[in-house]
N, C-alpha and C. Protein backbone atom coordinates (compact mmCIF):
# COMPACT_ATOMS: atom_id res chain seq x y z
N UNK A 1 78.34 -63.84 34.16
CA UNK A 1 78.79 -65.16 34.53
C UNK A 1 77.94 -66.20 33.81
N UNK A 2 78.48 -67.14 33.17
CA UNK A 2 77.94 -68.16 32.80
C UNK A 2 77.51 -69.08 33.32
N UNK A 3 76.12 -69.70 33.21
CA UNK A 3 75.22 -70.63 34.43
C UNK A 3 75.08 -72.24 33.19
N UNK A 4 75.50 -73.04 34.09
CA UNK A 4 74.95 -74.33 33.43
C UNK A 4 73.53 -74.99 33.94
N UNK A 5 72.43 -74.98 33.02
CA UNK A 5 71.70 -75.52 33.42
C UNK A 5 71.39 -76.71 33.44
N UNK A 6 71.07 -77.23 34.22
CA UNK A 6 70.67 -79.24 34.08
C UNK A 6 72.08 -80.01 34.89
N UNK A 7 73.09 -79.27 35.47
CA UNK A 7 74.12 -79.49 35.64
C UNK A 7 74.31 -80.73 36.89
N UNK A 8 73.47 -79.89 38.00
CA UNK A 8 73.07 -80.71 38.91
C UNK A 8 72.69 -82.52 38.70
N UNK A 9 71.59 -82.70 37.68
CA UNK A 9 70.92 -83.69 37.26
C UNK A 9 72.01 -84.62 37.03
N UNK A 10 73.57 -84.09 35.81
CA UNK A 10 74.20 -85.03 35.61
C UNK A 10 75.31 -85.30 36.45
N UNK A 11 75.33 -84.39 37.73
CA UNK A 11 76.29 -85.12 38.40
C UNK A 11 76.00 -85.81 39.49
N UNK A 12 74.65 -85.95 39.54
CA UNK A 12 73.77 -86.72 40.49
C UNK A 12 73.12 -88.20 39.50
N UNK A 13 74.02 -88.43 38.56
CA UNK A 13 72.77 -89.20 37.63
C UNK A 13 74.00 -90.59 38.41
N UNK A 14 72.99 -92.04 37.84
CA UNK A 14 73.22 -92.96 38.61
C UNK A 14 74.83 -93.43 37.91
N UNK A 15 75.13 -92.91 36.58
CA UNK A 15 75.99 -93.27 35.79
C UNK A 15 77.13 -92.52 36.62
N UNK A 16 77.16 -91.30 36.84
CA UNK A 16 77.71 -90.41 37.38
C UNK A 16 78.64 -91.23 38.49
N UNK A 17 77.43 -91.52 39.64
CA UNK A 17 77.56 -91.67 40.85
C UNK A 17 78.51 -93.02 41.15
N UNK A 18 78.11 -94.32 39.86
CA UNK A 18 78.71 -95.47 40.29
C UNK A 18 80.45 -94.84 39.80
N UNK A 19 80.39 -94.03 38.33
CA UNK A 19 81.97 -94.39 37.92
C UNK A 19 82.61 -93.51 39.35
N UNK A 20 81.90 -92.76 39.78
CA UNK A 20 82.83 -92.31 40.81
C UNK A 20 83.28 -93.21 42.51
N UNK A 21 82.32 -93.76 42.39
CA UNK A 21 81.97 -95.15 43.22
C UNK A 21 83.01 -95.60 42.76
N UNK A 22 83.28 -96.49 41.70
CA UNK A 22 84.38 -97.42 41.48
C UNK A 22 85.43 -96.86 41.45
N UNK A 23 85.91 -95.24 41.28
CA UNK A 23 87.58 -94.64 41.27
C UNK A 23 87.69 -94.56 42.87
N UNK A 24 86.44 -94.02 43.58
CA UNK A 24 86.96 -93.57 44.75
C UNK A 24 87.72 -95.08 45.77
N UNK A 25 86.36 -96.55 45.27
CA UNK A 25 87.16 -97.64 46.20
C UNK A 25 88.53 -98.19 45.56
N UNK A 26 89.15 -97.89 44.66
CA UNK A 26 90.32 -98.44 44.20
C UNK A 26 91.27 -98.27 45.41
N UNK A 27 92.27 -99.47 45.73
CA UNK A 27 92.90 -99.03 46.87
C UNK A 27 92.33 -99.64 48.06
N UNK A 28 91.27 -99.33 48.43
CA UNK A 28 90.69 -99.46 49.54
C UNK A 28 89.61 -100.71 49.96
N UNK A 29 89.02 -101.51 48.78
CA UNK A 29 88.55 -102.85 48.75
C UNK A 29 88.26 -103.24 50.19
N UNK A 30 89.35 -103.55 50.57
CA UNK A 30 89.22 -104.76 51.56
C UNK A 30 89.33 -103.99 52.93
N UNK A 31 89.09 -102.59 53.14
CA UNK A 31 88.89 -101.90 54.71
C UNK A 31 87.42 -102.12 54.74
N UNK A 32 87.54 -102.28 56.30
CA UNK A 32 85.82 -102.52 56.79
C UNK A 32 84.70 -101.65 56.16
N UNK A 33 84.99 -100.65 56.19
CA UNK A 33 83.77 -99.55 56.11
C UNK A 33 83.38 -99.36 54.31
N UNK A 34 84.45 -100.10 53.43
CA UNK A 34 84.30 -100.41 52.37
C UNK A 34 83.62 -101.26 52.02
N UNK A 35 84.07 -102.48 52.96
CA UNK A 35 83.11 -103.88 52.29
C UNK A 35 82.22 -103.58 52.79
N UNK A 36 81.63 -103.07 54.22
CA UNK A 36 80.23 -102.89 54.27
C UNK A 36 79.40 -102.05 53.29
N UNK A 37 79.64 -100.89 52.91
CA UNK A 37 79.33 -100.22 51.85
C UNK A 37 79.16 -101.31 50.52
N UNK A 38 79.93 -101.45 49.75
CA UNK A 38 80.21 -102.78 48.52
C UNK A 38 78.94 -103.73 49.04
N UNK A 39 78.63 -104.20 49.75
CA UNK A 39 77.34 -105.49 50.42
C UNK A 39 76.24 -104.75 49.53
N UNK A 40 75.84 -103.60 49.87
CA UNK A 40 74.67 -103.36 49.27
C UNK A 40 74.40 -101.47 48.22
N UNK A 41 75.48 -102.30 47.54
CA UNK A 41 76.27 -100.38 47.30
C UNK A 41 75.04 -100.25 46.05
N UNK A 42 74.19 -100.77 45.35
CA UNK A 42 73.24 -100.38 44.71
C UNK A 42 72.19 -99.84 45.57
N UNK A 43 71.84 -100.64 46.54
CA UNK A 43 70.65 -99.61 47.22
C UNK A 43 71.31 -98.40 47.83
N UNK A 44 72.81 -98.55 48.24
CA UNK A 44 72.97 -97.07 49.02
C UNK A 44 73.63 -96.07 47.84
N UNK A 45 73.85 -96.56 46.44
CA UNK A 45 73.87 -95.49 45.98
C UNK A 45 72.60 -94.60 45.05
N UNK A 46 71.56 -95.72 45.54
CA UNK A 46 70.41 -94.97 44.97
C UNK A 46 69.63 -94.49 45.77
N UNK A 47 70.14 -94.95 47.10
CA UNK A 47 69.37 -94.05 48.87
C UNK A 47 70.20 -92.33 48.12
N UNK A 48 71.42 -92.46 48.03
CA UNK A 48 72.75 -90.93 48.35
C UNK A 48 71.93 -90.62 46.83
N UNK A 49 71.34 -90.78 45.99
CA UNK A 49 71.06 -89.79 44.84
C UNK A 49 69.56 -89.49 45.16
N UNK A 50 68.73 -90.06 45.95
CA UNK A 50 67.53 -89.42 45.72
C UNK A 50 67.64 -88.59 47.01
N UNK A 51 68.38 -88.80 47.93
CA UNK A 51 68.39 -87.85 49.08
C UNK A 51 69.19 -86.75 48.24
N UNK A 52 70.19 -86.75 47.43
CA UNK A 52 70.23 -85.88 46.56
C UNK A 52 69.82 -84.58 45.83
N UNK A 53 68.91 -85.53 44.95
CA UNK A 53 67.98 -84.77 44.23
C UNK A 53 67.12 -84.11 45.01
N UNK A 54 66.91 -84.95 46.36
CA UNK A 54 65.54 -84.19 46.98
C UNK A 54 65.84 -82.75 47.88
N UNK A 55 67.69 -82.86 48.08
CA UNK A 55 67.78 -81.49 48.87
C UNK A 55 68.19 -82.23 50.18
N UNK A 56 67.79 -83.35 50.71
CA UNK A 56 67.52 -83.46 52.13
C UNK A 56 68.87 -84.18 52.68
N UNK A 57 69.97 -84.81 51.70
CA UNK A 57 71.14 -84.83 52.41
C UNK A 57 72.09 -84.08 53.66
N UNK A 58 72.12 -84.82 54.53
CA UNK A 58 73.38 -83.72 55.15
C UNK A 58 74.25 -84.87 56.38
N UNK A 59 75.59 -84.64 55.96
CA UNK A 59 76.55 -85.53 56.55
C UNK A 59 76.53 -85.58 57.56
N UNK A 60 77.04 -86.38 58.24
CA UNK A 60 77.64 -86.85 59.57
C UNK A 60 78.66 -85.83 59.95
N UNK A 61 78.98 -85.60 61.24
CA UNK A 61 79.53 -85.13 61.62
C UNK A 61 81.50 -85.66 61.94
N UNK A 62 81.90 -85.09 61.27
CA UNK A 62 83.46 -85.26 61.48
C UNK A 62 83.90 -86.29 62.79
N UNK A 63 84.67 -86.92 63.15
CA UNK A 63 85.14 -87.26 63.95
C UNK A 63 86.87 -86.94 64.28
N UNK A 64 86.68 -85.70 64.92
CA UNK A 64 87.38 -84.63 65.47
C UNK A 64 89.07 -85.18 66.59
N UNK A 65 90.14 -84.54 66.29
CA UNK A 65 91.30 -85.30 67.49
C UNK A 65 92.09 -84.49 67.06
N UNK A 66 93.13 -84.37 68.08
CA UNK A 66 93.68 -83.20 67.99
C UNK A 66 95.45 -84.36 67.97
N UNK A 67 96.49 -83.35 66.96
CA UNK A 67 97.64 -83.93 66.75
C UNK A 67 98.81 -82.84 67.70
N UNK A 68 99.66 -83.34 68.23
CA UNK A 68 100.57 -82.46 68.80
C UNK A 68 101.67 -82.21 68.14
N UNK A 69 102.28 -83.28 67.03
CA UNK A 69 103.29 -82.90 66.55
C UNK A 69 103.24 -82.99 65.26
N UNK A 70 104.08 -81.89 64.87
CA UNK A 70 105.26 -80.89 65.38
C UNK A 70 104.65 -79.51 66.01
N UNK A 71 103.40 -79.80 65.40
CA UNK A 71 102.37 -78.38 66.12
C UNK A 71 101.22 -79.11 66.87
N UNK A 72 100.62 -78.18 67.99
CA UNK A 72 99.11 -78.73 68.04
C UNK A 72 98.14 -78.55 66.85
N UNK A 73 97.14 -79.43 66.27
CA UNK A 73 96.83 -79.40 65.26
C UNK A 73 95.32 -80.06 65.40
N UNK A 74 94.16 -79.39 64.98
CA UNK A 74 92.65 -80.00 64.83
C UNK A 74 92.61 -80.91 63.80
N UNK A 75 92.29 -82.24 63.63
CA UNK A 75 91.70 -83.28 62.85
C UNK A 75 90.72 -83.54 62.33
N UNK A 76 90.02 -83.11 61.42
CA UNK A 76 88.72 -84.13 61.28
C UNK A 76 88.87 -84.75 60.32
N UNK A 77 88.00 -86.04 60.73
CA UNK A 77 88.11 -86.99 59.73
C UNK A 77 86.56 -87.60 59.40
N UNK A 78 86.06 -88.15 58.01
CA UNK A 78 84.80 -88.31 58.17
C UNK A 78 84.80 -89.70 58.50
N UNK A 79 83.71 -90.21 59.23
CA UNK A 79 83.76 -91.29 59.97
C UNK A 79 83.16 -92.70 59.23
N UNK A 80 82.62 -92.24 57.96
CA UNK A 80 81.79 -93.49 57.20
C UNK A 80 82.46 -93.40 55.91
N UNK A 81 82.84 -94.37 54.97
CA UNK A 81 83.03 -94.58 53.89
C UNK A 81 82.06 -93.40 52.92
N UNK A 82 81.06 -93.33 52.88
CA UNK A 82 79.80 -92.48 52.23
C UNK A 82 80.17 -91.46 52.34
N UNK A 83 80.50 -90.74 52.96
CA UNK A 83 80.95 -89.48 53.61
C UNK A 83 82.19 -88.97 53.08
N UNK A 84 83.34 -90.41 52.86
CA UNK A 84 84.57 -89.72 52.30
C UNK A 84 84.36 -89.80 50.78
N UNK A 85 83.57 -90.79 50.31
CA UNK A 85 83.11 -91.10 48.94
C UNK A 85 82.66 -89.20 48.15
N UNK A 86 82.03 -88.72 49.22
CA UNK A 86 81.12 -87.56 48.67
C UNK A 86 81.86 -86.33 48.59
N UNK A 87 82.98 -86.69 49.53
CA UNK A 87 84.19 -85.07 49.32
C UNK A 87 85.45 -86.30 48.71
């Protein structure tokens, strides 16, 4: 199997992180959990890369609801902008 090394580095790099920043808010601008994010999206996207690099990330927990139709059905949904940004 073929291993890329350094791979990590560039998809954590800051270049990386904003163009994906700017595809993921297209659309979505003007929902709350966006503009709060957008206020200070340089410091929190350089908080989400060094928690990153360092290993020590780990999400929030889903915010869970259950659908009845047409089936009963489990929900999760992630509850912060950051969170949906990262999946």
């Amino acid at each position: 199997m073929k291993t890329c090394k350094h791979l990590y580095e560039k998809i954590v790099s800051w270049e990386n992180l904003l163009a994906a920043y700017k595809t993921f808010r297209k659309g979505k601008r003007f929902k709350d959990d966006v503009l709060k994010f957008e206020y200070n999206y340089e410091t929190e996207l350089f908080k989400l890369r060094d928690e990153l690099m360092e290993h020590t990330y780990f999400p929030l927990p889903a915010h869970r609801f259950f659908v009845y139709e047409p089936k009963k059905r489990e929900i999760g949904v992630n509850s912060i902008f950051l969170e949906k940004y990262l999946y």
